[in-house]
Protein backbone atom coordinates (compact mmCIF):
# COMPACT_ATOMS: atom_id res chain seq x y z
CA UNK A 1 11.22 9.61 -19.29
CA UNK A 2 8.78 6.50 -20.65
CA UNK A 3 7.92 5.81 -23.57
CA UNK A 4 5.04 4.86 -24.88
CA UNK A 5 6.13 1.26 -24.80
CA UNK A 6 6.63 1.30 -20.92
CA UNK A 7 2.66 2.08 -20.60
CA UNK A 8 0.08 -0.28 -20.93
CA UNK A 9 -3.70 0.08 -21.12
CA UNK A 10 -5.62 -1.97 -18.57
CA UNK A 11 -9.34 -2.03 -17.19
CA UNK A 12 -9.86 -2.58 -13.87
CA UNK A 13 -13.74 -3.31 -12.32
CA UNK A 14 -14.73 -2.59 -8.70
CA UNK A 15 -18.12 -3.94 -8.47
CA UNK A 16 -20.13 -2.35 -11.41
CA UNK A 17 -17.94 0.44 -12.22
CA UNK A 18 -15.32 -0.06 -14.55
CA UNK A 19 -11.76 1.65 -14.76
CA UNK A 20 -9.67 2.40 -17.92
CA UNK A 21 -6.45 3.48 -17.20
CA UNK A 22 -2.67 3.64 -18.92
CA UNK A 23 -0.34 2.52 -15.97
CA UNK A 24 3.56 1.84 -16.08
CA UNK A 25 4.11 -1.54 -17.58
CA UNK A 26 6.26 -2.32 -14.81
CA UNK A 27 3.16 -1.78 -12.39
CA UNK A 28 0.46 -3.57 -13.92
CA UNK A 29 1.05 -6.30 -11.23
CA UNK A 30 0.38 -4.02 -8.29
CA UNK A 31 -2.36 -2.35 -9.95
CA UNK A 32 -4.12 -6.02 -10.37
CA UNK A 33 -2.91 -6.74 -7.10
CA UNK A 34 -4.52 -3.48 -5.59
CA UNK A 35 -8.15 -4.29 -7.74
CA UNK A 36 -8.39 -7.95 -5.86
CA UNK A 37 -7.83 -6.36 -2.34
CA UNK A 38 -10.28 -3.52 -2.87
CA UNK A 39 -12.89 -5.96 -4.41
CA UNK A 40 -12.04 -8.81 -1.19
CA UNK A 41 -12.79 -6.00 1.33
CA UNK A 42 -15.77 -4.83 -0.54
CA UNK A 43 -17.33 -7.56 -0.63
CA UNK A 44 -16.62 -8.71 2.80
CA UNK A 45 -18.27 -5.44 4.38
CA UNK A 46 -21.31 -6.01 2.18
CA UNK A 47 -21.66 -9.60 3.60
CA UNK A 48 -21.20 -8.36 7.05
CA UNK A 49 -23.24 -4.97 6.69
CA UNK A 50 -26.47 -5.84 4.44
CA UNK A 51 -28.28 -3.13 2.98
CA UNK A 52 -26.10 -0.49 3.71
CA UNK A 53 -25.36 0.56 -0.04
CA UNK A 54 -22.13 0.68 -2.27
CA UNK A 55 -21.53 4.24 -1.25
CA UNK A 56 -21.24 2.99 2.08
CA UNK A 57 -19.22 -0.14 1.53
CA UNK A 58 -16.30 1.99 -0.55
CA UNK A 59 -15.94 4.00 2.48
CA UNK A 60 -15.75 1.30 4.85
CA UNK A 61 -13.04 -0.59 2.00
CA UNK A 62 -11.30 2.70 2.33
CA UNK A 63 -11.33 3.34 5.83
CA UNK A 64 -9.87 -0.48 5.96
CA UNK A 65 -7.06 0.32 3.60
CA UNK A 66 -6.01 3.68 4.70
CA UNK A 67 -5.91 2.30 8.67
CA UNK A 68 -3.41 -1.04 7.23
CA UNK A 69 -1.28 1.35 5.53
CA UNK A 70 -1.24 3.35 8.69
CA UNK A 71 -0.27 0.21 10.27
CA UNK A 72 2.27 -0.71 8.17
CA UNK A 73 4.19 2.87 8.09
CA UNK A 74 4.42 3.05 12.22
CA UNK A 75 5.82 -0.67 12.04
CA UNK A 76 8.18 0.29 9.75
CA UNK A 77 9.35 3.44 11.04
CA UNK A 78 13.00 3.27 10.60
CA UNK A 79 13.91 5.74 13.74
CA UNK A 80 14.91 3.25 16.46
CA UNK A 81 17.32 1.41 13.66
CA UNK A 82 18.57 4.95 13.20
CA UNK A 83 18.96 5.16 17.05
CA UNK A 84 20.64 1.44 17.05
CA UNK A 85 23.21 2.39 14.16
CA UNK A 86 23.80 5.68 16.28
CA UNK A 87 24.70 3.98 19.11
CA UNK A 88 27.07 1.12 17.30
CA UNK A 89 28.87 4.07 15.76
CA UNK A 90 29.70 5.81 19.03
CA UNK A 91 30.66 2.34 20.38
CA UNK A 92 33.02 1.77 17.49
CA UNK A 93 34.40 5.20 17.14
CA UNK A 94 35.20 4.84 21.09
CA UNK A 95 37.16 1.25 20.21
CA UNK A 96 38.50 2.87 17.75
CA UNK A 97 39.89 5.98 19.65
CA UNK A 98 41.28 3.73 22.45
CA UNK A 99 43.64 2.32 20.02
């Protein structure tokens, strides 16, 4: 359990709404980080999209983020290591059992 020590009260803006929260200490870092990305893409729809309104420039900044994290898990999907290991195990324990 944390204690009040390991939170920390932080404000984060997004535009020309503004954020309170009480995060993890330890996370304050990512939480900074995660407030320059969502500002960078933001901004860079609004430049590319005119007139289209804030509404619609958070969902594009979303649909952004959610399709890189998509990204990100299928790259890092860890079932043809599994499959590698598998195999090097069978290998071995055949080595093995010719001994």
């Amino acid at each position: 359990m944390q204690n009040k020590s390991d939170k920390l009260s932080i404000t984060l803006k997004f535009g020309n709404r503004i954020l309170p929260m009480v995060v993890a200490r330890d996370d304050e870092y990512i939480y900074r980080e995660a407030e320059k990305l969502i500002n960078r893409r933001f901004n860079y729809y609004a430049a590319q999209y005119p007139n289209q309104g804030n509404d619609m420039y958070m969902l594009m900044m979303a649909l952004d983020v959610a399709v890189r994290l998509k990204r990100m898990e299928a790259e890092t999907d860890p079932a043809p290591v599994e499959d590698a290991l598998k195999s090097m195990i069978a290998e071995l324990e055949q080595v093995i059992e010719k001994k």
